[in-house]
PDB file of N, CA and C in Angstrom:
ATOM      1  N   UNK A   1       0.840  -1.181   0.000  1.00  0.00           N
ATOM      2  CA  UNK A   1       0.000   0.000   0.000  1.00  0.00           C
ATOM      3  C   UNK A   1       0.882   1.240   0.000  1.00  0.00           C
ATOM      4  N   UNK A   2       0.748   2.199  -0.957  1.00  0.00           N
ATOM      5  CA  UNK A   2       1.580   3.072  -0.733  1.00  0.00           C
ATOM      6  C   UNK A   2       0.984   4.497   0.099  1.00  0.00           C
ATOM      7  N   UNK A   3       2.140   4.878   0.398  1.00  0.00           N
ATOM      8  CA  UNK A   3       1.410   6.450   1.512  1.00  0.00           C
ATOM      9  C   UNK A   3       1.602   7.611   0.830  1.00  0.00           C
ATOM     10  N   UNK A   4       2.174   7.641  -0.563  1.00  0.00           N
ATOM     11  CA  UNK A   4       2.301   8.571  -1.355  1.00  0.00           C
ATOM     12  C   UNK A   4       1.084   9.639  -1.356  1.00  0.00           C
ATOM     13  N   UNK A   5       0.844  10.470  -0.988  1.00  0.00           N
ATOM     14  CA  UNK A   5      -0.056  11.170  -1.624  1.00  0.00           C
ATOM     15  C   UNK A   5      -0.634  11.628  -2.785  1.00  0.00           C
ATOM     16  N   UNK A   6       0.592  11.569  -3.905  1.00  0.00           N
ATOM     17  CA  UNK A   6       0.169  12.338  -5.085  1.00  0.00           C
ATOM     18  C   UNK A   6      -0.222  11.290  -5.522  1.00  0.00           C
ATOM     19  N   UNK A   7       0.658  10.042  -5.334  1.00  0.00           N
ATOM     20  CA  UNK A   7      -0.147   8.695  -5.804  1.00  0.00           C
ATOM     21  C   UNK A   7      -1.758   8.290  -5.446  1.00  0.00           C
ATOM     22  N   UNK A   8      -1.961   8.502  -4.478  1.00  0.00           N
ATOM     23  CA  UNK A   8      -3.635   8.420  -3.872  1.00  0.00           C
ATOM     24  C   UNK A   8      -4.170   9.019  -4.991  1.00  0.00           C
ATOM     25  N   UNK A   9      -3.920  10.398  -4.584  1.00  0.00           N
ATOM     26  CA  UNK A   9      -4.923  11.784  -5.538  1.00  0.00           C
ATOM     27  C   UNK A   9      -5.159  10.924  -6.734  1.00  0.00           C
ATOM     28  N   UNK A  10      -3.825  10.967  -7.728  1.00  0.00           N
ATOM     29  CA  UNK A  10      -3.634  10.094  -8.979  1.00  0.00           C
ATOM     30  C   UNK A  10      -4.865   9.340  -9.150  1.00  0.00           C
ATOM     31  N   UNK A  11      -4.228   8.257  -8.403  1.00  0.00           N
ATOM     32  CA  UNK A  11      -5.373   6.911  -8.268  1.00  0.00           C
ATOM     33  C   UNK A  11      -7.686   7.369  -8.486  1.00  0.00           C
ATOM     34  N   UNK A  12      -7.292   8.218  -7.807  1.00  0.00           N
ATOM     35  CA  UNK A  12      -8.940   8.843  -7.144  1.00  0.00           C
ATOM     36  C   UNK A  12      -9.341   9.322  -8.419  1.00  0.00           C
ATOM     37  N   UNK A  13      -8.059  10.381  -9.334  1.00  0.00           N
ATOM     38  CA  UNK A  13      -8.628  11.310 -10.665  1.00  0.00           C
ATOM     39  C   UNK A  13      -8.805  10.188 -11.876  1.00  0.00           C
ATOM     40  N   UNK A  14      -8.019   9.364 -11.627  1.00  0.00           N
ATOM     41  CA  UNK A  14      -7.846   8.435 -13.165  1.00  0.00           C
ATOM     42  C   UNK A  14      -9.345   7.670 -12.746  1.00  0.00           C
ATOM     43  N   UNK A  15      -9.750   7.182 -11.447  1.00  0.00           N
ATOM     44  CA  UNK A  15     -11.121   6.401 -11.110  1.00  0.00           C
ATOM     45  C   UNK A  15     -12.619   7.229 -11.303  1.00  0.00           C
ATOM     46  N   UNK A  16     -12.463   8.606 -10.809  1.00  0.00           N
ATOM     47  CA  UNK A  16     -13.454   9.362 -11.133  1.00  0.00           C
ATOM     48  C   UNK A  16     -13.534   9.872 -12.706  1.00  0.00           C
ATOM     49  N   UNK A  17     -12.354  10.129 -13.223  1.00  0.00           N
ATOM     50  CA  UNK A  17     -12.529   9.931 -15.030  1.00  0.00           C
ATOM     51  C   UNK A  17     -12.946   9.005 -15.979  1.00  0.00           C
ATOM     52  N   UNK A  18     -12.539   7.488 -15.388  1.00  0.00           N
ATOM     53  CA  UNK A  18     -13.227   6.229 -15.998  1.00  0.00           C
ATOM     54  C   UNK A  18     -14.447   6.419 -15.900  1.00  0.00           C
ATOM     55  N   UNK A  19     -15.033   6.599 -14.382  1.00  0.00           N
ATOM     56  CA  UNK A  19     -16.580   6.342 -14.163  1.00  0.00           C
ATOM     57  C   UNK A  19     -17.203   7.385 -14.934  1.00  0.00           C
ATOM     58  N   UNK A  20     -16.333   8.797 -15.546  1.00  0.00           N
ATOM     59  CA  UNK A  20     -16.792   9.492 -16.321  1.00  0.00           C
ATOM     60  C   UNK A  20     -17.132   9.072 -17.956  1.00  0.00           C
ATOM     61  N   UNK A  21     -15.989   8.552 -18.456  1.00  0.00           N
ATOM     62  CA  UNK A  21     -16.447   8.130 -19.532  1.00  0.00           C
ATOM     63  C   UNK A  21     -16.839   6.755 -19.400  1.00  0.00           C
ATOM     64  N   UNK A  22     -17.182   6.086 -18.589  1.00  0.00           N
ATOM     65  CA  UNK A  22     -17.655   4.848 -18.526  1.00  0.00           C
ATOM     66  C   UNK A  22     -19.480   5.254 -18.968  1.00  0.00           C
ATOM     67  N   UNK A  23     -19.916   6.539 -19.127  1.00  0.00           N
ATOM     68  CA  UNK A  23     -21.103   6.813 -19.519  1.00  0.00           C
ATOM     69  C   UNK A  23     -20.948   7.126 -20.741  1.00  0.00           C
ATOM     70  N   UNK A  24     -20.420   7.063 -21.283  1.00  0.00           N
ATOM     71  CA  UNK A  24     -20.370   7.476 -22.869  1.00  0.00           C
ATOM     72  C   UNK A  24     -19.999   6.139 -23.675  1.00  0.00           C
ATOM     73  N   UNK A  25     -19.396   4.954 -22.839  1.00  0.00           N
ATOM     74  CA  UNK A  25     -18.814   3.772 -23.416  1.00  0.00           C
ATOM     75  C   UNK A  25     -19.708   3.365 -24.495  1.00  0.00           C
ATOM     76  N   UNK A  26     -21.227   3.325 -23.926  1.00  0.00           N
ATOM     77  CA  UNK A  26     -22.372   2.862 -24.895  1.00  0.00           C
ATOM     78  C   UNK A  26     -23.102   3.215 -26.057  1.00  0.00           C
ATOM     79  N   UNK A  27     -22.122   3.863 -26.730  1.00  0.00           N
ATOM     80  CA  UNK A  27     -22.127   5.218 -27.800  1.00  0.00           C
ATOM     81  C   UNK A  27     -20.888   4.962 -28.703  1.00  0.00           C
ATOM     82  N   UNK A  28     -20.719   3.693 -29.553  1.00  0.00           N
ATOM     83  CA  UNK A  28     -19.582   4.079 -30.126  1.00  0.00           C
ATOM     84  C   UNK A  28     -19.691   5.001 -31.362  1.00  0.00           C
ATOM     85  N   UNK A  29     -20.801   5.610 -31.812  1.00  0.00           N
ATOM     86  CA  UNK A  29     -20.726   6.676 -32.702  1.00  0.00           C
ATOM     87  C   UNK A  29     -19.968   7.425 -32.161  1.00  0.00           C
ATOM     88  N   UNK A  30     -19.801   8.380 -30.269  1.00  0.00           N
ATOM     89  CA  UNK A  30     -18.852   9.049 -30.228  1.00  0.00           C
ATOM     90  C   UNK A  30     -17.718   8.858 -30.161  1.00  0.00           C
ATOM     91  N   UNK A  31     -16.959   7.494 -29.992  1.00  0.00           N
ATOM     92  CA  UNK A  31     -15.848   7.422 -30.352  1.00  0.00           C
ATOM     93  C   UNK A  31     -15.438   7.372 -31.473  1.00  0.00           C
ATOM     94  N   UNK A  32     -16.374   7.048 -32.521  1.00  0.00           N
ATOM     95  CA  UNK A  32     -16.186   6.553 -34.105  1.00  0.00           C
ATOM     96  C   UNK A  32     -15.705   8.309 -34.315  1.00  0.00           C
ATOM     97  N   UNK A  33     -16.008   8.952 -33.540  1.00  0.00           N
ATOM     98  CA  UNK A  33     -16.638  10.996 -34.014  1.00  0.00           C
ATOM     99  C   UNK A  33     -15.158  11.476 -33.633  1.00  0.00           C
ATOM    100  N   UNK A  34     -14.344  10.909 -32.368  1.00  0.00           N
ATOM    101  CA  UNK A  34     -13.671  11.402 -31.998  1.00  0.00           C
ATOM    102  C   UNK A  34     -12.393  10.894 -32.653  1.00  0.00           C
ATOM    103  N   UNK A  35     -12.642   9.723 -33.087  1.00  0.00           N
ATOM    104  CA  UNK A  35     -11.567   9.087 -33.827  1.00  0.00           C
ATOM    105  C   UNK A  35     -11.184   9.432 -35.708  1.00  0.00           C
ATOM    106  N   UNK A  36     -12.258  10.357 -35.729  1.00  0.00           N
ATOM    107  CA  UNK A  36     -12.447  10.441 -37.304  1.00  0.00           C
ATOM    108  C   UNK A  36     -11.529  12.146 -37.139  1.00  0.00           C
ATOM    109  N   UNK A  37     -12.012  12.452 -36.156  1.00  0.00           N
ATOM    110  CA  UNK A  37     -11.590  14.131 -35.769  1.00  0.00           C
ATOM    111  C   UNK A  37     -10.059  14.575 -35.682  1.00  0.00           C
ATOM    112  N   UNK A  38      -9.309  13.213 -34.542  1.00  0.00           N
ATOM    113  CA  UNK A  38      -8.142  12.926 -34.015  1.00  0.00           C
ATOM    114  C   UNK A  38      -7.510  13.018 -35.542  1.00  0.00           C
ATOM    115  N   UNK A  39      -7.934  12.076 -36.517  1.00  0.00           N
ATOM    116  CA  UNK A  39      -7.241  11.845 -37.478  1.00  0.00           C
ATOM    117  C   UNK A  39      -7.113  12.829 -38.261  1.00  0.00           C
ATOM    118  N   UNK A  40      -7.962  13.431 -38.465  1.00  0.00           N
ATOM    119  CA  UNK A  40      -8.421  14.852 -39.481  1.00  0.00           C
ATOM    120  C   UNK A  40      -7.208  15.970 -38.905  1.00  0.00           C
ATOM    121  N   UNK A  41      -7.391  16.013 -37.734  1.00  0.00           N
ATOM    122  CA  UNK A  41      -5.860  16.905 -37.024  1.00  0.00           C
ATOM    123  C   UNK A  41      -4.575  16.415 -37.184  1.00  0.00           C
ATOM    124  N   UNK A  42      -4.557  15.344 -36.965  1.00  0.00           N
ATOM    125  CA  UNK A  42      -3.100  14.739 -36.994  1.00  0.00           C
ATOM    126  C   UNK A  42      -3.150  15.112 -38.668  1.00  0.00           C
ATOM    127  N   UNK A  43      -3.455  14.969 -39.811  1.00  0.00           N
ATOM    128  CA  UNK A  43      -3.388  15.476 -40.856  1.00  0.00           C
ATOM    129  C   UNK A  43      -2.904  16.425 -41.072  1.00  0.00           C
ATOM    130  N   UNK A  44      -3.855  17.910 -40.370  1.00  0.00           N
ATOM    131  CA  UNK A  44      -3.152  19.244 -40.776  1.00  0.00           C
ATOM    132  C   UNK A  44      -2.109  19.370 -39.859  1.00  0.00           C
ATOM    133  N   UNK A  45      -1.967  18.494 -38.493  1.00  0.00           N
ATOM    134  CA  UNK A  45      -0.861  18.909 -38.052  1.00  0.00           C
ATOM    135  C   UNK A  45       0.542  18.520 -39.108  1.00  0.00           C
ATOM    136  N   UNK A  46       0.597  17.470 -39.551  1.00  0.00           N
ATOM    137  CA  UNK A  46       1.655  16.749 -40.172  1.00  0.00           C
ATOM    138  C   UNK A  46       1.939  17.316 -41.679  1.00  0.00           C
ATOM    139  N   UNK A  47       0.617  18.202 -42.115  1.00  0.00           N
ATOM    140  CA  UNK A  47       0.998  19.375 -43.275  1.00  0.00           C
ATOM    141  C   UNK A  47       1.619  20.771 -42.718  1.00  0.00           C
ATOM    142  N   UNK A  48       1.151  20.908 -41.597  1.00  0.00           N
ATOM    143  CA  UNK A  48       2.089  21.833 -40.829  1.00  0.00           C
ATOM    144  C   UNK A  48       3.429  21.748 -40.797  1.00  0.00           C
ATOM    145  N   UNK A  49       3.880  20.327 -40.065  1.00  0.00           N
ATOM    146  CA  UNK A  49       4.973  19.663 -40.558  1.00  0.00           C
ATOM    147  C   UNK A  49       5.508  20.287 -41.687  1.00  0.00           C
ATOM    148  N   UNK A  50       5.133  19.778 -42.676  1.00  0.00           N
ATOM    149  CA  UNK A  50       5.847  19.837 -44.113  1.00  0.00           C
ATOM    150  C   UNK A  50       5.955  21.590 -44.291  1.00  0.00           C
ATOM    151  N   UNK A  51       5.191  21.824 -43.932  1.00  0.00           N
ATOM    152  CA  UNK A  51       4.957  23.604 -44.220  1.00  0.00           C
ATOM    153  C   UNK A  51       5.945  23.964 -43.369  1.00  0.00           C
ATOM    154  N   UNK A  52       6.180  24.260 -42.127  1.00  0.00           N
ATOM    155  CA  UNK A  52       7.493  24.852 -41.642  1.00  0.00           C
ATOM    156  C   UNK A  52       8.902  24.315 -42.054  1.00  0.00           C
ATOM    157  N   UNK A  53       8.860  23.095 -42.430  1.00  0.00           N
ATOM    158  CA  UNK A  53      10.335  22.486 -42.955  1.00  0.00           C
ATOM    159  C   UNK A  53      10.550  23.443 -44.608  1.00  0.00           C
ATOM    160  N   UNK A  54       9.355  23.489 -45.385  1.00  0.00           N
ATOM    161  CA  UNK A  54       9.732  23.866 -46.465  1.00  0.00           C
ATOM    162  C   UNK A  54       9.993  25.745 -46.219  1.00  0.00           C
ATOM    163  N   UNK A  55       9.385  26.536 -45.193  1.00  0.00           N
ATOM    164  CA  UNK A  55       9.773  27.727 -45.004  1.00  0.00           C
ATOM    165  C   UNK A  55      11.125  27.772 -44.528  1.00  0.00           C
ATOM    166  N   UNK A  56      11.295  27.403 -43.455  1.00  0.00           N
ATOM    167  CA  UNK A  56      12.919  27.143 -43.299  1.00  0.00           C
ATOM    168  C   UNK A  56      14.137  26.730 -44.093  1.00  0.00           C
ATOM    169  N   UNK A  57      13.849  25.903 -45.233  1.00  0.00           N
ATOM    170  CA  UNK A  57      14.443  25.475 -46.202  1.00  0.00           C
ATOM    171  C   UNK A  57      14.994  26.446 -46.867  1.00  0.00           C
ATOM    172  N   UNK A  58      13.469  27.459 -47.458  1.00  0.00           N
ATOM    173  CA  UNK A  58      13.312  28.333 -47.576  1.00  0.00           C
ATOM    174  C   UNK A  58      14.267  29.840 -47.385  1.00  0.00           C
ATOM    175  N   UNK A  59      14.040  29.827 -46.370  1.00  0.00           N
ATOM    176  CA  UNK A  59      14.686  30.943 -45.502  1.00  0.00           C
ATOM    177  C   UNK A  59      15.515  30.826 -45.871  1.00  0.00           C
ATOM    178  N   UNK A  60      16.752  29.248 -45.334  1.00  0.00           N
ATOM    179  CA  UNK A  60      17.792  29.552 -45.536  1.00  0.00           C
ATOM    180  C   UNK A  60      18.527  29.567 -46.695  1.00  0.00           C
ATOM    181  N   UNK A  61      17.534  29.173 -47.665  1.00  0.00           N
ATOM    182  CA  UNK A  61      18.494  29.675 -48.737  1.00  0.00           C
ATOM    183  C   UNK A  61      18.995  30.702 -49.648  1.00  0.00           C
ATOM    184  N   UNK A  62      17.889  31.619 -48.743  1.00  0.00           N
ATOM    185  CA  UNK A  62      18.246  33.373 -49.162  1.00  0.00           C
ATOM    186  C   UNK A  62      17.908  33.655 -50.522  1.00  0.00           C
ATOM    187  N   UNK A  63      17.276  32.713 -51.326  1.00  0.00           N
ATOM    188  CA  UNK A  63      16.679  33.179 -52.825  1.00  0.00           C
ATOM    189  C   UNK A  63      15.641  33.886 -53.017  1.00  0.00           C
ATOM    190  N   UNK A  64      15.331  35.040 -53.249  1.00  0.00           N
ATOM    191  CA  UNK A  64      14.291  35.895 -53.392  1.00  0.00           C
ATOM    192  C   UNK A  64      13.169  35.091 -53.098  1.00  0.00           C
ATOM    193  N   UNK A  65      12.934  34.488 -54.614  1.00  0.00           N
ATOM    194  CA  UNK A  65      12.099  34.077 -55.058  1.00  0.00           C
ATOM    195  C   UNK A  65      11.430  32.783 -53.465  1.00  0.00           C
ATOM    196  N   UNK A  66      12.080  32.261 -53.135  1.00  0.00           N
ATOM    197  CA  UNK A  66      12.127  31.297 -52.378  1.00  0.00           C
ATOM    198  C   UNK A  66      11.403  31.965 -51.002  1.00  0.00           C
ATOM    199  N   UNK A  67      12.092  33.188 -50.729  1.00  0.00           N
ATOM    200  CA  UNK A  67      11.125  34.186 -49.642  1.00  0.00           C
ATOM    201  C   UNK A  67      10.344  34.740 -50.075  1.00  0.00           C
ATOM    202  N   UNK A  68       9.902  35.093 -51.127  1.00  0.00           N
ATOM    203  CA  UNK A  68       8.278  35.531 -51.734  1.00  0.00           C
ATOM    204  C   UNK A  68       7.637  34.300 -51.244  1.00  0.00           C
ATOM    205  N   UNK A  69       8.356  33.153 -51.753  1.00  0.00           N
ATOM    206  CA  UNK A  69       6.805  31.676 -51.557  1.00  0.00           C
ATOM    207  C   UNK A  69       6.518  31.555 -49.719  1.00  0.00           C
ATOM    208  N   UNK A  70       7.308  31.580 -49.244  1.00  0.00           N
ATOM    209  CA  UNK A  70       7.618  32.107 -47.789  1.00  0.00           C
ATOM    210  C   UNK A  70       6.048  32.593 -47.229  1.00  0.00           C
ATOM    211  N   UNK A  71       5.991  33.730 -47.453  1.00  0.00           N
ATOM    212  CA  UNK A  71       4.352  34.145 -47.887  1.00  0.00           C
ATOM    213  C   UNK A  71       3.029  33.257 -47.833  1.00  0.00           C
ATOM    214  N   UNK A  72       2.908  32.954 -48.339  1.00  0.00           N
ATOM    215  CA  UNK A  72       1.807  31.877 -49.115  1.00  0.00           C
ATOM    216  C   UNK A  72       1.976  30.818 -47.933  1.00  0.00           C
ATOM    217  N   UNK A  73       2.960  30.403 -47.866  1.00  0.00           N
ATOM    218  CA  UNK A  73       3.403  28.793 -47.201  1.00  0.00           C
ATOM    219  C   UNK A  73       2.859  29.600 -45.449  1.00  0.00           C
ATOM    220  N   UNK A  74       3.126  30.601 -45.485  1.00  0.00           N
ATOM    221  CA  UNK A  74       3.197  31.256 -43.885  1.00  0.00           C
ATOM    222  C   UNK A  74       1.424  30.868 -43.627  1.00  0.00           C
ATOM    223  N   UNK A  75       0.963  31.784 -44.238  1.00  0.00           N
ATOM    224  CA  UNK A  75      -0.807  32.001 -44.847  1.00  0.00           C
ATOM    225  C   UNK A  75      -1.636  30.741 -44.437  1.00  0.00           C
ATOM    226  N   UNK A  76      -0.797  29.535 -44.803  1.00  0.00           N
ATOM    227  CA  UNK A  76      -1.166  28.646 -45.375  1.00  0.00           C
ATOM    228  C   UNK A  76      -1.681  27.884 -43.948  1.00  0.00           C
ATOM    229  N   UNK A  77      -0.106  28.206 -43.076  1.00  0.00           N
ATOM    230  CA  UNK A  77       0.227  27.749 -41.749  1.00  0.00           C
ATOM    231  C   UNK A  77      -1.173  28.582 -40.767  1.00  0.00           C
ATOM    232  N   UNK A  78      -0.801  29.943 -40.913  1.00  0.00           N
ATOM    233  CA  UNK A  78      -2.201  30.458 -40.162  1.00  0.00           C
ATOM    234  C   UNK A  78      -3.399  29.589 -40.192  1.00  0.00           C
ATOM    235  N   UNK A  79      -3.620  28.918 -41.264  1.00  0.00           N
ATOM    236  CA  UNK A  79      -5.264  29.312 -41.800  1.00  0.00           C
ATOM    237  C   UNK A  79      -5.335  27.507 -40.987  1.00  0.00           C
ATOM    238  N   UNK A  80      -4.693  26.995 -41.473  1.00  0.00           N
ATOM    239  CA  UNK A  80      -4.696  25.429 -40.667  1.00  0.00           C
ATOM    240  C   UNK A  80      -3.919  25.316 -39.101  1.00  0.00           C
ATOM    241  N   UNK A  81      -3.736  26.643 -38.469  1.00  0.00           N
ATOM    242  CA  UNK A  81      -3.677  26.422 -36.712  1.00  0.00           C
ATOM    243  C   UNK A  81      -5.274  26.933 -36.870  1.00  0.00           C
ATOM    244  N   UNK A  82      -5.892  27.916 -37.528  1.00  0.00           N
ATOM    245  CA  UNK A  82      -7.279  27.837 -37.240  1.00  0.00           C
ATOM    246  C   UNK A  82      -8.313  26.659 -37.402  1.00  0.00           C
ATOM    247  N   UNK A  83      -7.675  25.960 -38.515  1.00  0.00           N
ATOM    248  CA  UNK A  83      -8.545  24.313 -38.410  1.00  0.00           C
ATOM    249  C   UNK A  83      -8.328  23.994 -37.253  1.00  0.00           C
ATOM    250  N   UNK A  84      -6.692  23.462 -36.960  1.00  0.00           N
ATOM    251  CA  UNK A  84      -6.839  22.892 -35.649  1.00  0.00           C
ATOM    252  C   UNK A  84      -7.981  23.131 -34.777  1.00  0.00           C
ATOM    253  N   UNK A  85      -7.934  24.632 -34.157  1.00  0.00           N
ATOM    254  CA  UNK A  85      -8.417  24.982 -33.522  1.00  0.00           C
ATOM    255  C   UNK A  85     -10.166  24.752 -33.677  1.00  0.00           C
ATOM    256  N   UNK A  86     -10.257  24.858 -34.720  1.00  0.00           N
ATOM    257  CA  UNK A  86     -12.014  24.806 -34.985  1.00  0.00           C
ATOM    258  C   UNK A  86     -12.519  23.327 -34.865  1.00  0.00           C
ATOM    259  N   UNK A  87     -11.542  22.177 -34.908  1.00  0.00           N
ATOM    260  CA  UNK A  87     -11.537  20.803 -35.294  1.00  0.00           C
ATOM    261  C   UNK A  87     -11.954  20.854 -33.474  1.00  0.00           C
ATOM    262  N   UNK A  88     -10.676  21.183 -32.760  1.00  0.00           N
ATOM    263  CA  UNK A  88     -10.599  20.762 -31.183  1.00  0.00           C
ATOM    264  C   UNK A  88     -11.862  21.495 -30.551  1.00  0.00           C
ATOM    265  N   UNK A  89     -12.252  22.306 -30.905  1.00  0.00           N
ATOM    266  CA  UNK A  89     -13.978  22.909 -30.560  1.00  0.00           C
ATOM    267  C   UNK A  89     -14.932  22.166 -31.153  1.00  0.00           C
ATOM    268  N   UNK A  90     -14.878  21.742 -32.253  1.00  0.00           N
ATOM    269  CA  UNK A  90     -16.065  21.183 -32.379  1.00  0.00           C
ATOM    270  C   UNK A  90     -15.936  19.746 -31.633  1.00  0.00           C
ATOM    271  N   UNK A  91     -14.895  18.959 -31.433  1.00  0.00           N
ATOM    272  CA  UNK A  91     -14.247  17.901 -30.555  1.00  0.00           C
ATOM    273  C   UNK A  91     -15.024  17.874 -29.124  1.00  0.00           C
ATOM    274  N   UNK A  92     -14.906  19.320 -28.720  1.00  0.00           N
ATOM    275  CA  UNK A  92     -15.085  18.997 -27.350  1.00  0.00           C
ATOM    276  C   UNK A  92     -16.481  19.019 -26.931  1.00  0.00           C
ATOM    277  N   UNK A  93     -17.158  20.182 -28.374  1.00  0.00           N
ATOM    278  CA  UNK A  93     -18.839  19.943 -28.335  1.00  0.00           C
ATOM    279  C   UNK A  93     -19.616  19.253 -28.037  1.00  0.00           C
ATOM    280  N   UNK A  94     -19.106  18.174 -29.200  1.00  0.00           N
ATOM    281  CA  UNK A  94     -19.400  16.673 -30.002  1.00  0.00           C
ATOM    282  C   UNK A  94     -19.016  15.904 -28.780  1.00  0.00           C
ATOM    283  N   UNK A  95     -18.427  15.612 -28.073  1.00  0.00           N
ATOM    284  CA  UNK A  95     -18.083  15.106 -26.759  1.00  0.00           C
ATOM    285  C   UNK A  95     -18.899  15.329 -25.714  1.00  0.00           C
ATOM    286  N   UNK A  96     -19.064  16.669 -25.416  1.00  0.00           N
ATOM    287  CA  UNK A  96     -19.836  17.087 -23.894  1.00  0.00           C
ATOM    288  C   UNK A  96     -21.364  16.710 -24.483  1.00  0.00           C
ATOM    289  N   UNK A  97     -21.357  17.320 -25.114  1.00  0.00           N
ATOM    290  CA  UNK A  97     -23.347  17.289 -26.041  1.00  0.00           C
ATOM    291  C   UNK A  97     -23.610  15.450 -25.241  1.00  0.00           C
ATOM    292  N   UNK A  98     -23.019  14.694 -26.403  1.00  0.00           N
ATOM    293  CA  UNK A  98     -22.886  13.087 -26.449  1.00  0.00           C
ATOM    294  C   UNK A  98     -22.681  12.721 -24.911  1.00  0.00           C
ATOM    295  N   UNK A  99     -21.912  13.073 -24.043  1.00  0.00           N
ATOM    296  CA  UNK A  99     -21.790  12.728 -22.762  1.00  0.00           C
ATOM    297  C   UNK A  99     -23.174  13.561 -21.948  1.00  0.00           C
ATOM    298  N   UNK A 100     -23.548  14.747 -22.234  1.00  0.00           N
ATOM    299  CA  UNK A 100     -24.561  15.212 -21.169  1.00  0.00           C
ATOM    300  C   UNK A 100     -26.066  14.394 -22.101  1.00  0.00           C
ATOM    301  N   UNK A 101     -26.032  13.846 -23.130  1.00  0.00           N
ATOM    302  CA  UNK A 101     -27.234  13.454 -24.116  1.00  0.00           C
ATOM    303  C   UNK A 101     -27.303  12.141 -23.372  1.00  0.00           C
ATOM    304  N   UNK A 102     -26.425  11.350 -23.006  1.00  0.00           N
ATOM    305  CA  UNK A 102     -26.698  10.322 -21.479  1.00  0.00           C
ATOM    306  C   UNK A 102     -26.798  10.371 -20.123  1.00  0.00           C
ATOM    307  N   UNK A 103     -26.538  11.480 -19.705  1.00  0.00           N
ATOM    308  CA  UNK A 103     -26.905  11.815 -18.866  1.00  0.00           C
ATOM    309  C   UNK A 103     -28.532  12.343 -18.647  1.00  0.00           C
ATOM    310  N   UNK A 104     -28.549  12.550 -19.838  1.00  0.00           N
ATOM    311  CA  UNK A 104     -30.658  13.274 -19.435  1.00  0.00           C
ATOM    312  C   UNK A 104     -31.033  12.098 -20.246  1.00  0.00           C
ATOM    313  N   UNK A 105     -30.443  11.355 -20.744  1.00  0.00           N
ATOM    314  CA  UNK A 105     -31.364   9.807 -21.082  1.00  0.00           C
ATOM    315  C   UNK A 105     -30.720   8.636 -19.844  1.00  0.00           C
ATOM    316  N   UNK A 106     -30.808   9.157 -18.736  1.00  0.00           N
ATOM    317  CA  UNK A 106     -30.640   7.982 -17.616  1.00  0.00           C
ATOM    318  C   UNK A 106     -29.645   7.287 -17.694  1.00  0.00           C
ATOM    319  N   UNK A 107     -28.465   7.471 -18.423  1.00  0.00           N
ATOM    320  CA  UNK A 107     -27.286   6.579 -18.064  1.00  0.00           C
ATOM    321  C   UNK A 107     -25.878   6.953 -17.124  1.00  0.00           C
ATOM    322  N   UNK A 108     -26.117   6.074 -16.300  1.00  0.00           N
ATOM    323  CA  UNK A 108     -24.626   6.986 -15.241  1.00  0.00           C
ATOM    324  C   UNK A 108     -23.920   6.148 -15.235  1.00  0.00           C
ATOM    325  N   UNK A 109     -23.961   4.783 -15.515  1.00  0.00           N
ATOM    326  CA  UNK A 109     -22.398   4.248 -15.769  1.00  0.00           C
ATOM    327  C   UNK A 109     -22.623   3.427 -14.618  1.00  0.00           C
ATOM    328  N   UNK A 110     -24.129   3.204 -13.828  1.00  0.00           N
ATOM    329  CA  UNK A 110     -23.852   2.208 -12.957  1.00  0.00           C
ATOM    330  C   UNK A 110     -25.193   1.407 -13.394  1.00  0.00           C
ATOM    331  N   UNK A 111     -25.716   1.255 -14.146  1.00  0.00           N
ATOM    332  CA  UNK A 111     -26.667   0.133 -14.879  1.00  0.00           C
ATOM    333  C   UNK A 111     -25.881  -1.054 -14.837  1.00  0.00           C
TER     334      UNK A 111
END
């Protein structure tokens, strides 16, 4: 048995989070939702990826032309941290909605 404290706490948050999504378990549309979403990000993140390697490339090679495209590629980067961002909001919507939509249809995870 340990006397750790942070270990207890630990223990208590990871048990009260299961029993949290242990109400949503019966719903795999929302995981199917969250798993389609996850992927859709990891996407623009990993074009992000490619987009800062090719600005830097870029950069350093001091060719005009190469820092004009600089531009565009920058633009490009803005406009997909705003996906991110719009992806992880609608994420957490699509999540709470689906988790409180069992909760007012009677499911708490101890049926």
């Amino acid at each position: 048995m340990s006397n750790n404290p942070r270990s207890n706490t630990s223990k208590k948050l990871k048990h009260h989070r299961n029993q949290d999504f242990d109400d949503v378990d019966g719903n795999p549309e929302v995981w199917v939702t969250l798993d389609k979403s996850f992927k859709q990000v990891q996407s623009v993140l990993d074009r992000n990826r490619a987009l800062i390697q090719q600005v830097n490339e870029n950069h350093q090679s001091k060719i005009p032309d190469n820092m004009v495209r600089n531009v565009a590629l920058i633009q490009e980067l803005n406009g997909n941290i705003s996906k991110v961002v719009s992806l992880y909001s609608d994420m957490s919507s699509n999540f709470s909605s689906a988790f409180h939509q069992q909760h007012s249809n009677g499911h708490t995870g101890d049926d």
